[in-house]
N, C-alpha and C. Protein backbone atom coordinates (compact mmCIF):
# COMPACT_ATOMS: atom_id res chain seq x y z
N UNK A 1 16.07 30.47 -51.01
CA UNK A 1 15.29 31.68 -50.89
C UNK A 1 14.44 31.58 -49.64
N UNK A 2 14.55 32.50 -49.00
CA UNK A 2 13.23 32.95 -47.80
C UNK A 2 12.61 33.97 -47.24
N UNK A 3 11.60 34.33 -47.30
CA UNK A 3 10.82 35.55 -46.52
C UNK A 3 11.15 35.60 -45.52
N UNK A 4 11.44 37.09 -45.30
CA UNK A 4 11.24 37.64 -43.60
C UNK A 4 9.91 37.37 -43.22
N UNK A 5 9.88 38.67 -42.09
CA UNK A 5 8.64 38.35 -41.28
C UNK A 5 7.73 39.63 -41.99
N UNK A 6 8.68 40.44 -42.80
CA UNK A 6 8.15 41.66 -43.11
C UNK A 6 7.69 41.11 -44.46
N UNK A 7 8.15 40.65 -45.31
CA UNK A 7 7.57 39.74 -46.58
C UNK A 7 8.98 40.08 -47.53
N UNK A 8 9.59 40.26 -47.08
CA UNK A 8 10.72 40.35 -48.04
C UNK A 8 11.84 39.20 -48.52
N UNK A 9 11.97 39.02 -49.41
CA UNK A 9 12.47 37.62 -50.42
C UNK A 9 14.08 38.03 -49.87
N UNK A 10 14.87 37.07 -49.64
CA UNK A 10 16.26 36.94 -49.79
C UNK A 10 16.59 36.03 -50.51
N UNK A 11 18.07 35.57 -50.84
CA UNK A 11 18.18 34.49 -51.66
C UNK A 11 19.86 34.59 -51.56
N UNK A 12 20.43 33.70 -51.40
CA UNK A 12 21.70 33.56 -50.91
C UNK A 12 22.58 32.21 -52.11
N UNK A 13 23.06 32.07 -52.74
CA UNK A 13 23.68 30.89 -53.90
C UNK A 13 24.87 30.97 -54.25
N UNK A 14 25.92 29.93 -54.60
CA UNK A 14 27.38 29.95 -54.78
C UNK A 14 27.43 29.91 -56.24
N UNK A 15 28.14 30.59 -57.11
CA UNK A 15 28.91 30.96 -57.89
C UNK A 15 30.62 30.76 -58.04
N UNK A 16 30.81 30.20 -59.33
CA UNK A 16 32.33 30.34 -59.28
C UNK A 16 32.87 31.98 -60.30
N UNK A 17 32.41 32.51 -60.65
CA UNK A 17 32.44 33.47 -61.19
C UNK A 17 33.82 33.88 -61.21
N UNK A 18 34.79 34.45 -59.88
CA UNK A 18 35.72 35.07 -59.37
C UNK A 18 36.85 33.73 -59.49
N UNK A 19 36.74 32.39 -60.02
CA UNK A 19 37.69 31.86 -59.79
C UNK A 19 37.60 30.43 -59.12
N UNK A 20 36.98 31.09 -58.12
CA UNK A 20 36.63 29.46 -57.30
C UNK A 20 35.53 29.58 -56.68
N UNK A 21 34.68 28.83 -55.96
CA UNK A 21 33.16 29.21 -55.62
C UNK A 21 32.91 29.60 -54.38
N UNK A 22 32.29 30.63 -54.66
CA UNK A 22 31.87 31.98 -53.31
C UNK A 22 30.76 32.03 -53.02
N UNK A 23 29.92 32.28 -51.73
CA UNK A 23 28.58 32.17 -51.34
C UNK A 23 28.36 33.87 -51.84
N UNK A 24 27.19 34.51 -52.56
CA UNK A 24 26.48 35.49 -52.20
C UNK A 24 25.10 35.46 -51.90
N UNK A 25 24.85 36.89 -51.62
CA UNK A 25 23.11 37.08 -51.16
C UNK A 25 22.79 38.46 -51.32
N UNK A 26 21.62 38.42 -51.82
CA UNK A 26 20.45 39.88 -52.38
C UNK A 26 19.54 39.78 -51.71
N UNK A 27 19.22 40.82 -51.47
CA UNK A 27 17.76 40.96 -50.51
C UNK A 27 16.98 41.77 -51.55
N UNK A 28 15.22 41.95 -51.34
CA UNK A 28 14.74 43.03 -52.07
C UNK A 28 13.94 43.56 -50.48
N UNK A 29 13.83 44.87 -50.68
CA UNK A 29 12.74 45.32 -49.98
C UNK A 29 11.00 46.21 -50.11
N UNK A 30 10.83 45.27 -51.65
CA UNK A 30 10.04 45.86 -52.38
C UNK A 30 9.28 44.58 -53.13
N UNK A 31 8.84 43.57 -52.18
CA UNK A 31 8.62 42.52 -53.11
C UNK A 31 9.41 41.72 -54.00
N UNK A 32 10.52 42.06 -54.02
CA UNK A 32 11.14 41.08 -55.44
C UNK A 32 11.52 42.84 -56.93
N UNK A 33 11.18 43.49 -56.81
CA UNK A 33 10.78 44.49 -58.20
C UNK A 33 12.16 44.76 -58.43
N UNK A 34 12.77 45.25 -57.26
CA UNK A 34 14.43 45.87 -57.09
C UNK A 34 15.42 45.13 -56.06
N UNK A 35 16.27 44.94 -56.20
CA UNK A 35 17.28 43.48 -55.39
C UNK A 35 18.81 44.60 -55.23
N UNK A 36 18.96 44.54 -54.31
CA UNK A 36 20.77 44.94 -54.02
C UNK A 36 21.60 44.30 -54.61
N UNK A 37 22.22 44.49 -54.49
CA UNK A 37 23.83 43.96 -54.95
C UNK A 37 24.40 43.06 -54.15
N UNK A 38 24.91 42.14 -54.91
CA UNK A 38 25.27 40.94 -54.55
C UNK A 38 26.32 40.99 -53.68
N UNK A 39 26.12 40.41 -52.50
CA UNK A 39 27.41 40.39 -51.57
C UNK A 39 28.42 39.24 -51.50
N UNK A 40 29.30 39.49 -51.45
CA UNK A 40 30.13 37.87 -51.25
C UNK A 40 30.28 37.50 -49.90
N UNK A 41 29.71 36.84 -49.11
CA UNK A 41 30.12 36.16 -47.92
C UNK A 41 30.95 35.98 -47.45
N UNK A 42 31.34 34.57 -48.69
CA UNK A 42 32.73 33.73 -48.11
C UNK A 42 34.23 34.68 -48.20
N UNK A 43 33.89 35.16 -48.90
CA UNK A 43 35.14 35.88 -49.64
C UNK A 43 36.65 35.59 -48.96
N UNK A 44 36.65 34.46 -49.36
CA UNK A 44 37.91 33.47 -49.00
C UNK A 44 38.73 32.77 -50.31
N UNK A 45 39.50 32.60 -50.36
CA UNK A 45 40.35 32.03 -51.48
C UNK A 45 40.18 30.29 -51.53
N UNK A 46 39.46 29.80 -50.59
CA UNK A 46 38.82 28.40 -50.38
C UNK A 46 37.61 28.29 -51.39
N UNK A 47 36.91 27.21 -51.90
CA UNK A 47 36.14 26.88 -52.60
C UNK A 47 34.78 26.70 -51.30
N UNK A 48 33.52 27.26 -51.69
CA UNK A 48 32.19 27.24 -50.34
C UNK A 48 31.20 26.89 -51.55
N UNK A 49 30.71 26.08 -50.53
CA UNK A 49 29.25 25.56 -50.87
C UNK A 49 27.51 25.57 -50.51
N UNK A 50 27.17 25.19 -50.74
CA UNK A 50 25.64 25.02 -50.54
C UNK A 50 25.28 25.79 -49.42
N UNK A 51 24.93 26.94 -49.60
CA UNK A 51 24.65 27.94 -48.55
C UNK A 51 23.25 27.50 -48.55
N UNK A 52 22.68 28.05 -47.19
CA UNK A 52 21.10 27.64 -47.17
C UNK A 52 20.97 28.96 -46.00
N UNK A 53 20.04 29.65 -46.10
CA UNK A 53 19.46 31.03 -45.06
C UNK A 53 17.82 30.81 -44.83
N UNK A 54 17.70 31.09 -43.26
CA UNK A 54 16.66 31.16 -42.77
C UNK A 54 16.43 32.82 -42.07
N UNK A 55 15.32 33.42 -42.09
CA UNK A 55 14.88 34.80 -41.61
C UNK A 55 14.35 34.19 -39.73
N UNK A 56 14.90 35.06 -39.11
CA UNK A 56 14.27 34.80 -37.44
C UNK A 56 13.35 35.80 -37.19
N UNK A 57 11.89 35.44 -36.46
CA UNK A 57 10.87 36.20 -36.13
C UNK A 57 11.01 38.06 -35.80
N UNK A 58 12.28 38.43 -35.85
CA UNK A 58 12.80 40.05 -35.49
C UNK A 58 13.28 40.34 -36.82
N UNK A 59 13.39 39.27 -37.85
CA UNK A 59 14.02 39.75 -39.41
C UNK A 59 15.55 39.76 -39.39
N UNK A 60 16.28 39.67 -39.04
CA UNK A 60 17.79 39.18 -38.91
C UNK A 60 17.81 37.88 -39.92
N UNK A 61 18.56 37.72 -40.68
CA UNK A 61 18.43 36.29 -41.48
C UNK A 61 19.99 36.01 -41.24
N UNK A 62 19.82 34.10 -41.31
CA UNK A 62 21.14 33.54 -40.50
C UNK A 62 21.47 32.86 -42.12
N UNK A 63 22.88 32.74 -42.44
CA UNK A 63 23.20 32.15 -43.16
C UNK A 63 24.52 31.04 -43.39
N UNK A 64 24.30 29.73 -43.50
CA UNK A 64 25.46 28.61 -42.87
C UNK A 64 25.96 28.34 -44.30
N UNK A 65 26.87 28.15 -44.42
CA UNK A 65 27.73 27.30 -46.08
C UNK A 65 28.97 26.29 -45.17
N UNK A 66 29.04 25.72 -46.49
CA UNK A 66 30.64 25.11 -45.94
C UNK A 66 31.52 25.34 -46.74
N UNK A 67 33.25 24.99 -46.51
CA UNK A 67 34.05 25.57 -46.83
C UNK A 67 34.75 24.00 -47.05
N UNK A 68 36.15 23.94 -48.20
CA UNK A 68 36.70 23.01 -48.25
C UNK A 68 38.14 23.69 -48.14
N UNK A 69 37.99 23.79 -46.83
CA UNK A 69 39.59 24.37 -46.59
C UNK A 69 40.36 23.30 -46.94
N UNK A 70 41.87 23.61 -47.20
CA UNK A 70 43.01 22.24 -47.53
C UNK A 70 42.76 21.28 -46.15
N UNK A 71 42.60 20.23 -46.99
CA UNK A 71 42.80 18.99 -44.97
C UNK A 71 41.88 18.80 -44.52
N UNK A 72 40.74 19.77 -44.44
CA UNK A 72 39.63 20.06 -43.77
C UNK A 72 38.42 20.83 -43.99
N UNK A 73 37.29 20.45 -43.73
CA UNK A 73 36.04 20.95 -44.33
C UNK A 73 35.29 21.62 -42.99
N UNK A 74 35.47 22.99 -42.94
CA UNK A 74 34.68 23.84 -42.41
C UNK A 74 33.26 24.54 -42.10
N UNK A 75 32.85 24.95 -41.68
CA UNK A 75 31.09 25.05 -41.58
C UNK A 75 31.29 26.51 -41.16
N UNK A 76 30.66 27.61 -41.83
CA UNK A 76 31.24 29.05 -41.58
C UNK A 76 28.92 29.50 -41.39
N UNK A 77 29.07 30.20 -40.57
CA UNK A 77 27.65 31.18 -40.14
C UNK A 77 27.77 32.56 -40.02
N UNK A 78 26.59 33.11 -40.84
CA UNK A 78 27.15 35.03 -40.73
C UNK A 78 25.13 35.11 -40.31
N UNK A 79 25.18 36.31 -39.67
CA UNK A 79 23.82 36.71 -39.45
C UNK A 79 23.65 37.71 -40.25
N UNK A 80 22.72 38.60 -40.08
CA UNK A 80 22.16 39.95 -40.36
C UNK A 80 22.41 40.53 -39.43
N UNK A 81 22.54 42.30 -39.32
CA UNK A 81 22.49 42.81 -38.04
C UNK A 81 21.18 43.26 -37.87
């Protein structure tokens, strides 16, 4: 979980829900009271892990996981726009 700069909570965590484990993330823009809908990130047929998100001083929040592709273990980054 991390605050923007505006005070708003995000929170980004993997789930296997769908099968195999997928990064999502909710934002609120109301304190925490009301939260969006959960997005899936990875949304890859690979198993992702331990996502961790930081907010940058303009409010854009960066978010890194890794991936256990077959053979090889990947490191995938998505921003905010």
């Amino acid at each position: 979980m991390a605050i923007d700069s505006s005070g708003n909570p995000h929170v980004v965590w993997y789930d296997n829900t769908p099968g195999n484990y997928e990064i999502y993330y909710k934002k609120s823009t109301d304190g925490g009271a009301m939260w969006t809908g959960a997005e899936n990130l990875s949304g890859t047929s690979y198993e992702s892990y331990d996502p961790d998100l930081a907010p940058d001083p303009s409010g854009r929040i960066h978010v890194v996981w890794w991936s256990n592709v077959p053979g090889n273990f990947e490191i995938y980054y998505q921003k905010s726009k």
